[in-house]
Protein backbone atom coordinates (compact mmCIF):
# COMPACT_ATOMS: atom_id res chain seq x y z
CA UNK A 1 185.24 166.79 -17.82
CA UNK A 2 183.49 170.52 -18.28
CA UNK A 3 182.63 172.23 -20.72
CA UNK A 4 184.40 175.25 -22.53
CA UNK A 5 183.22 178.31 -24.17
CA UNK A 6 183.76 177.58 -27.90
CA UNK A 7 182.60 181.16 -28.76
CA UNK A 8 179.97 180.07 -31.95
CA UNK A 9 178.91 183.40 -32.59
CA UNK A 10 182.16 185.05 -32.68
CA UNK A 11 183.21 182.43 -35.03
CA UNK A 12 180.11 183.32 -37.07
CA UNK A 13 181.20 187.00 -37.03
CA UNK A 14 185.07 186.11 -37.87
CA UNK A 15 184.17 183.99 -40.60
CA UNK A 16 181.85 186.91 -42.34
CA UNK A 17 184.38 189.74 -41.25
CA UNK A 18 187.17 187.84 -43.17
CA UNK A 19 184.38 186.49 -45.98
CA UNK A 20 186.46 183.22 -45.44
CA UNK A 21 185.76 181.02 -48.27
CA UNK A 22 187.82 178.11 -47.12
CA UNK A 23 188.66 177.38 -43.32
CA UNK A 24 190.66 175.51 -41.09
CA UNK A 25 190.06 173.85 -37.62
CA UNK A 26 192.98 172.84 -35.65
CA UNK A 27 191.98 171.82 -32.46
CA UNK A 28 193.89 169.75 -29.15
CA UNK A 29 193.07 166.63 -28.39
CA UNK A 30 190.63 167.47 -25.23
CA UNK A 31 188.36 169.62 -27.77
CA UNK A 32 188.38 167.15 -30.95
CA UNK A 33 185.01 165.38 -30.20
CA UNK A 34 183.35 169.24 -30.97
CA UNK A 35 185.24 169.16 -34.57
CA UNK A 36 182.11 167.63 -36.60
CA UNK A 37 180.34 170.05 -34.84
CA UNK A 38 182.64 173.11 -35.62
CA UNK A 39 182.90 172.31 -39.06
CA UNK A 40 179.05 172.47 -39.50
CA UNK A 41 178.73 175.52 -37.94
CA UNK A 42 181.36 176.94 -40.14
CA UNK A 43 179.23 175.49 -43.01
CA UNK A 44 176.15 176.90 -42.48
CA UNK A 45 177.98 180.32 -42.79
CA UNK A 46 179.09 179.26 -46.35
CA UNK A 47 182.81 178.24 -45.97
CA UNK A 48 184.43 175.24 -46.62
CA UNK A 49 185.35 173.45 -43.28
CA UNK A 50 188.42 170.97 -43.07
CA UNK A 51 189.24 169.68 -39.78
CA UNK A 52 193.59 169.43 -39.41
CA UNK A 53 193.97 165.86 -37.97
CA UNK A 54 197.33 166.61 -37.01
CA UNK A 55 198.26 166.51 -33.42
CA UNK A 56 198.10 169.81 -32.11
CA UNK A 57 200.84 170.99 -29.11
CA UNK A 58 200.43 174.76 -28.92
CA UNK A 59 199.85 178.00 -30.08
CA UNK A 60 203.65 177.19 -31.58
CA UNK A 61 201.91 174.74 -33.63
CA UNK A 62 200.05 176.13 -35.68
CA UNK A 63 197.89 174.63 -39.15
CA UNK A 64 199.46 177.40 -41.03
CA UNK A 65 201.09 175.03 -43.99
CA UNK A 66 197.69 172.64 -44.26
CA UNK A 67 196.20 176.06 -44.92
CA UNK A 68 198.42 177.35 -46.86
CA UNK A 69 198.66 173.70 -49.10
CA UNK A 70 194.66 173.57 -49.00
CA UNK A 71 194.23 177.33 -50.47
CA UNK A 72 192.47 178.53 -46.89
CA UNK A 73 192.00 181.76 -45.92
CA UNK A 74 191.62 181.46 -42.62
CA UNK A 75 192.25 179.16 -39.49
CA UNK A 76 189.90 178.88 -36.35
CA UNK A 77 193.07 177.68 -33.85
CA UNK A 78 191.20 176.31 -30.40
CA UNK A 79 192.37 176.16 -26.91
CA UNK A 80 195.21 178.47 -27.14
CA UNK A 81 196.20 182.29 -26.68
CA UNK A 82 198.04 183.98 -29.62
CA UNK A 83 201.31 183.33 -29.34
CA UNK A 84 202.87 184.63 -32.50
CA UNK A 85 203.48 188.12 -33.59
CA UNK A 86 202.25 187.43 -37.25
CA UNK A 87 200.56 184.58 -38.72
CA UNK A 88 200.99 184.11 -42.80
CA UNK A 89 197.43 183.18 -43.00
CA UNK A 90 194.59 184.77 -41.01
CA UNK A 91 194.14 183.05 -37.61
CA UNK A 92 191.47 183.30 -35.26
CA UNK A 93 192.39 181.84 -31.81
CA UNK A 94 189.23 181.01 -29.72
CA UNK A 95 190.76 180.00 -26.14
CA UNK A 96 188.24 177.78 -25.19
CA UNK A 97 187.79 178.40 -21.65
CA UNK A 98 186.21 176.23 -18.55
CA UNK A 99 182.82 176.58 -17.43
CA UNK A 100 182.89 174.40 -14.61
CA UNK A 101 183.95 175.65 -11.28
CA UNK A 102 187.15 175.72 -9.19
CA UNK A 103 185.23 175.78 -5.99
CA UNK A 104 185.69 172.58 -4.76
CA UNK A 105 189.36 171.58 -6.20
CA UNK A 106 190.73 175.03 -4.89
CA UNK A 107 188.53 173.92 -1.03
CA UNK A 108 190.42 170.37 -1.54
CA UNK A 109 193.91 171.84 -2.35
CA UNK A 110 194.08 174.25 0.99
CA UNK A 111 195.12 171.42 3.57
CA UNK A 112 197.55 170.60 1.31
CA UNK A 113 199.05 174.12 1.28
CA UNK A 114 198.82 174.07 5.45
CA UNK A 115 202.58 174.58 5.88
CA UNK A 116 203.38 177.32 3.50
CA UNK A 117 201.78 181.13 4.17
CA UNK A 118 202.80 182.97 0.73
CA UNK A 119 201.17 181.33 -2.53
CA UNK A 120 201.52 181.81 -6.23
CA UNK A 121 198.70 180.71 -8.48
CA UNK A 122 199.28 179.67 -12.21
CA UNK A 123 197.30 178.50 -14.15
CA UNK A 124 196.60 177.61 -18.46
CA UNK A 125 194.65 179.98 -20.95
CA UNK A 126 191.17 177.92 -19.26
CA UNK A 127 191.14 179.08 -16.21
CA UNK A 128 192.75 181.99 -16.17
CA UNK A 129 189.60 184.17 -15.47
CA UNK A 130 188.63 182.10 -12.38
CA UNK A 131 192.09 183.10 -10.85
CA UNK A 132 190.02 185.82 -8.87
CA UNK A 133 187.93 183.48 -6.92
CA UNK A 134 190.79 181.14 -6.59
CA UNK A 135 192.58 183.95 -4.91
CA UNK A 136 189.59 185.29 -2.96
CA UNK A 137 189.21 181.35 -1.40
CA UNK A 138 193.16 181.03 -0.42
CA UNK A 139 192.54 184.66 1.44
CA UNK A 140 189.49 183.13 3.25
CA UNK A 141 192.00 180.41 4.53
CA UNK A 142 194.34 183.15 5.67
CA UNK A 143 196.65 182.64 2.63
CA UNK A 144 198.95 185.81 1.09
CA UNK A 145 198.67 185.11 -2.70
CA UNK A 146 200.67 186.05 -5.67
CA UNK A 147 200.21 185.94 -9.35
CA UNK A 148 203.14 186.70 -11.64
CA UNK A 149 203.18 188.57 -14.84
CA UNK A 150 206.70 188.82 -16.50
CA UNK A 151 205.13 190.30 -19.52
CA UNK A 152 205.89 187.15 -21.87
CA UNK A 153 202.39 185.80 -22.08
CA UNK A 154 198.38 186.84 -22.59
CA UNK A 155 197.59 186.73 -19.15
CA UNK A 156 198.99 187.53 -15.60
CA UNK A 157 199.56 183.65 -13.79
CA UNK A 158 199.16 181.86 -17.46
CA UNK A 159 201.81 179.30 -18.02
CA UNK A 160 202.62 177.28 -21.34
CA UNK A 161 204.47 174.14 -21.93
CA UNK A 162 207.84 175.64 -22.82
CA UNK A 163 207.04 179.47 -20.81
CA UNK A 164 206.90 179.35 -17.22
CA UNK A 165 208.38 183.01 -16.79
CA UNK A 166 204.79 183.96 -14.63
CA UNK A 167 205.54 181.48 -12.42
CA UNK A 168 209.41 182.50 -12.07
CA UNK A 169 208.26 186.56 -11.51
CA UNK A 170 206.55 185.24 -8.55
CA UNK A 171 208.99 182.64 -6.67
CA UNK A 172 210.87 184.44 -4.95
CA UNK A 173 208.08 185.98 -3.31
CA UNK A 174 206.10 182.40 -2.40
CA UNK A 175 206.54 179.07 -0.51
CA UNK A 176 204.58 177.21 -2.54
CA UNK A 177 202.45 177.29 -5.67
CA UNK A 178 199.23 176.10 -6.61
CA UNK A 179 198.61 175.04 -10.09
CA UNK A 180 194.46 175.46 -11.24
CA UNK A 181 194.05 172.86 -14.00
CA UNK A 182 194.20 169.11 -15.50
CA UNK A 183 196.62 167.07 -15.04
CA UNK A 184 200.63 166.85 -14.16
CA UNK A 185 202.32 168.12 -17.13
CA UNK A 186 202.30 172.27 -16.95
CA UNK A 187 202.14 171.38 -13.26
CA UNK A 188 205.53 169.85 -13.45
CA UNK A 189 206.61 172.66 -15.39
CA UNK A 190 206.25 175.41 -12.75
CA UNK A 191 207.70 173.06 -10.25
CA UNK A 192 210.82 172.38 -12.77
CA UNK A 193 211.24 176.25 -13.35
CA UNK A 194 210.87 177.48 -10.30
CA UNK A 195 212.60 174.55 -7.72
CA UNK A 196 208.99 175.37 -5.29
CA UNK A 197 206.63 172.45 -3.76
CA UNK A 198 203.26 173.05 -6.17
CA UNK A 199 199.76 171.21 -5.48
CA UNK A 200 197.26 170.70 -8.29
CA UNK A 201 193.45 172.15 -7.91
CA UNK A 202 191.80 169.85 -10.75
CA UNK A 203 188.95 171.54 -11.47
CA UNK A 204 187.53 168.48 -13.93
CA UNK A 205 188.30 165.42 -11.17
CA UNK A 206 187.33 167.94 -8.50
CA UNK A 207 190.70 167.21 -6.49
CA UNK A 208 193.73 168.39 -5.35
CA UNK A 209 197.02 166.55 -5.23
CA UNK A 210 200.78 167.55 -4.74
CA UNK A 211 203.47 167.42 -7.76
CA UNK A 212 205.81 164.38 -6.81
CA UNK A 213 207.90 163.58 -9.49
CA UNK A 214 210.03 166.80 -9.92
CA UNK A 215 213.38 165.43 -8.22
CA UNK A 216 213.02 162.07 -10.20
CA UNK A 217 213.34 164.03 -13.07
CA UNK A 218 216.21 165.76 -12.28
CA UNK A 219 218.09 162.77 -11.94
CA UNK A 220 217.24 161.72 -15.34
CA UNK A 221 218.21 164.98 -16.88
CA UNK A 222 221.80 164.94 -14.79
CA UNK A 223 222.48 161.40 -16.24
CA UNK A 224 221.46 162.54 -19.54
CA UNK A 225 223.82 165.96 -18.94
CA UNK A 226 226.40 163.20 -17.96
CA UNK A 227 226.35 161.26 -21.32
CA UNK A 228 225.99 164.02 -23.33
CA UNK A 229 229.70 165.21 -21.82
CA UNK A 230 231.28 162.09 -23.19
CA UNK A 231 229.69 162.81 -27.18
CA UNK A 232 232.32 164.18 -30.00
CA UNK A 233 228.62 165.02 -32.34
CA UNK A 234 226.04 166.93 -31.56
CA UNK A 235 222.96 167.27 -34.12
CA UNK A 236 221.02 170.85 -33.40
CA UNK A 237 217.44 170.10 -34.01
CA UNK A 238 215.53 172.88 -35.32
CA UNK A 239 212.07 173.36 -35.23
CA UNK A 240 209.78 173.71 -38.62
CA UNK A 241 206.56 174.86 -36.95
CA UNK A 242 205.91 177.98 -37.12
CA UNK A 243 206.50 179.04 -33.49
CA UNK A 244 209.59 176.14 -32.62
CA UNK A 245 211.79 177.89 -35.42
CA UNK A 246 214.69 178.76 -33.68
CA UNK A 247 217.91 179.55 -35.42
CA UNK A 248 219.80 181.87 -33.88
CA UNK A 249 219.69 179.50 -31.17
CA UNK A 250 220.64 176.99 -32.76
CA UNK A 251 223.60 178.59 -34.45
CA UNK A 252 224.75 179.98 -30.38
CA UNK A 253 224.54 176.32 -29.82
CA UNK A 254 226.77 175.13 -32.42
CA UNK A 255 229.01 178.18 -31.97
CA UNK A 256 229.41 177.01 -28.05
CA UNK A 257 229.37 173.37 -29.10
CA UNK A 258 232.30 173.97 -31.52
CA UNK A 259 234.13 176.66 -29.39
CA UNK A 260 234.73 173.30 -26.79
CA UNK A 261 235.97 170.71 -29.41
CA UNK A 262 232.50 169.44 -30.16
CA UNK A 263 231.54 168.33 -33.84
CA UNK A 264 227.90 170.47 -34.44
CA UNK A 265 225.69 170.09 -36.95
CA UNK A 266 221.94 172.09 -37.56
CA UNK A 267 219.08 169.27 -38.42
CA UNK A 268 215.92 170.79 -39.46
CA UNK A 269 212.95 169.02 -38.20
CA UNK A 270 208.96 169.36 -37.85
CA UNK A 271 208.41 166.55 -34.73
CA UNK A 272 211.21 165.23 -32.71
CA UNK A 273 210.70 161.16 -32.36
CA UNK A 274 212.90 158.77 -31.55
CA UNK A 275 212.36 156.82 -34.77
CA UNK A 276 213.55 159.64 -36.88
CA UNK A 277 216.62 160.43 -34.53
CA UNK A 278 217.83 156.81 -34.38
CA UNK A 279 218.34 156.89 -38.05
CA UNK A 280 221.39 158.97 -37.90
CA UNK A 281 223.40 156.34 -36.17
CA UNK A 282 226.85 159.14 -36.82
CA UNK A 283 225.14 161.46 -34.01
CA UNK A 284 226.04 160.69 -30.11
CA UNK A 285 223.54 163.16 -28.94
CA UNK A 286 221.03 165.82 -30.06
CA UNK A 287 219.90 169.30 -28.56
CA UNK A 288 216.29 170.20 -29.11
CA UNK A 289 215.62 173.83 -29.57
CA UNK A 290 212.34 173.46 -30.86
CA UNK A 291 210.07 172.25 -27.80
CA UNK A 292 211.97 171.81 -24.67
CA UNK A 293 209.28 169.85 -23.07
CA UNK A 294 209.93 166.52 -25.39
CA UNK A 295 213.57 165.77 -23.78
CA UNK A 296 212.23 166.07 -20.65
CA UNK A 297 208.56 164.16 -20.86
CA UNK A 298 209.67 161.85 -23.34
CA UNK A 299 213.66 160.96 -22.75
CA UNK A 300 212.56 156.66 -21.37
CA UNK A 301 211.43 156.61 -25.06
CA UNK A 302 215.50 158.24 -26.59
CA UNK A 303 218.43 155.82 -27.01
CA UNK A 304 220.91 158.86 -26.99
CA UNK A 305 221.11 161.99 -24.80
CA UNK A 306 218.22 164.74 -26.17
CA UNK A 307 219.29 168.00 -24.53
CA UNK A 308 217.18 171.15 -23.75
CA UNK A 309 219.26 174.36 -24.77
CA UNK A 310 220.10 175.33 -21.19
CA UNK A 311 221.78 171.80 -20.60
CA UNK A 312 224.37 172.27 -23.28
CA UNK A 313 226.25 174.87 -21.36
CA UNK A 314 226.21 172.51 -18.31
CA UNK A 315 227.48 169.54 -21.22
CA UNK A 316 230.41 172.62 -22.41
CA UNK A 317 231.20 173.78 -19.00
CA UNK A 318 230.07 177.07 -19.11
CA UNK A 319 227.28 176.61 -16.46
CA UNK A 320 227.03 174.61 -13.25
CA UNK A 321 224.32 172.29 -12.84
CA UNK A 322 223.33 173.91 -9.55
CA UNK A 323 222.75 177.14 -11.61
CA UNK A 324 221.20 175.74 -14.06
CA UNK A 325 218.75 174.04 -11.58
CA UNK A 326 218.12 177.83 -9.88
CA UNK A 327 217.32 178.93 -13.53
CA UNK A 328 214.97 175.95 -14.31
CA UNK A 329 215.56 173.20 -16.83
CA UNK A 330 213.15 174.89 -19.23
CA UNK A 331 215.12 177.95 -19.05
CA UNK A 332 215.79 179.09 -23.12
């Protein structure tokens, strides 16, 4: 694993510019072996440092109740871009990014990408500022590349967990993409949004690899679509973190829900498990509006159908599954 820029001295600055008395660290689960670390930096400058220990998913998830409970006046939120328009506490988002080079990953991903001649890059908040030398390496190899910017995110190419509308500006203009970062899960994303073969440049392991599981998954979300159709009640999840907090979606849900003979019902909720929706054994299937991404990575783990907004229009006839697939299962 590299390392990331944690920016010390601009925390050092923030903390004195706010003359934060009391402040929050929330920080993902790749950075939480720099917390005790962190929190002594933040010490020396005179502040109070708590650490959240609550799993962190996103910039939509932010620490702003434990700050708000614990009388801070400020969080330090690492790993993320900003992704609200306005915080009710002060929040400093430091956006950690990778110091280790793409060189090799990008060099192993090119064979891979031999068939197709246009290519988008995307890529998360820690690599976004190597995309230029990821782009000047595919043109070595004779590669056209493209990097979308629909104006939703920080950066040009960035994609989130539930916000893959860079990678959706480009693909009608690519064959293929290539995804710069760890693992499978915003890979999948891009290749679920956008219905385009993408190959992963892991610039930690130093390899490349192609996304695989993309049509699996779309059999599990038609068989879910599919016993969703035969529920009379629906419970509309909504989101409690501050950036999942989706109501007027939630009411268009129950409005379309209800306009097709469907019993609808809002449930207000701050994490979507299966424990807590098997305990209302009167619901035959749920629709998540607060993070998209849990029907789809977790459904092995939900006894009943979990929808993603965009399914229930499929579920109420309104939308065929071969348009939803062109609009991408994450589609809002």
């Amino acid at each position: 694993m590299g390392g990331f820029d944690l920016e010390e001295e601009r925390i050092k600055q923030e903390i004195r510019s706010h003359e934060a008395k009391r402040v929050v660290i929330q920080l993902p689960d790749g950075l939480r072996r720099e917390a005790s670390r962190l929190a002594e930096i933040i010490e020396k400058e005179g502040a109070l440092a708590i650490v959240s220990a609550d799993p962190c998913y996103g910039a939509c998830d932010l620490a702003t109740e434990v700050a708000e409970s614990l009388d801070a006046d400020l969080v330090i939120h690492f790993g993320h871009s900003r992704m609200l328009k306005h915080e009710r506490v002060a929040t400093v988002y430091v956006e950690a990014k990778a110091t280790n080079s793409v060189d090799k990953a990008v060099e192993e991903a090119v064979p891979l990408l031999e068939k197709w001649q246009k290519i988008g890059l995307t890529t998360t908040v820690q690599h976004v500022h190597k995309l230029g030398r990821v782009k000047e390496i595919l043109n070595q190899h004779g590669k056209t590349v493209i990097v979308g910017d629909a104006g939703h995110l920080a950066y040009a190419g960035q994609v989130i967990g539930c916000d893959y509308s860079n990678a959706k500006a480009a693909a009608s203009d690519v064959d293929a993409f290539l995804f710069v970062g760890g693992g499978r899960f915003h890979a999948l994303g891009v290749a679920l949004s956008t219905s385009k073969p993408v190959v992963v440049a892991d610039p930690y392991e130093h390899r490349a690899f192609a996304i695989e599981k993309a049509e699996e998954i779309l059999k599990q979300r038609w068989a879910c679509i599919n016993e969703a159709k035969k529920a009379q009640t629906f419970a509309i999840l909504v989101g409690l973190k501050p950036g999942q907090k989706r109501m007027e979606k939630a009411l268009e849900i129950k409005k379309t829900l209800e306009k097709h003979g469907k019993k609808a019902f809002l449930f207000a909720v701050t994490e979507v498990a299966p424990d807590i929706l098997q305990s209302f054994p009167s619901v035959d299937a749920f629709v998540n509006t607060s993070c998209p991404r849990v029907s789809i990575d977790d459904y092995s783990r939900f006894r009943k159908p979990v929808l993603t907004p965009a399914e229930v229009f499929v579920v109420a006839g309104t939308m065929s599954w071969e348009d939803l697939c062109k609009r991408g299962l994450l589609e809002s």
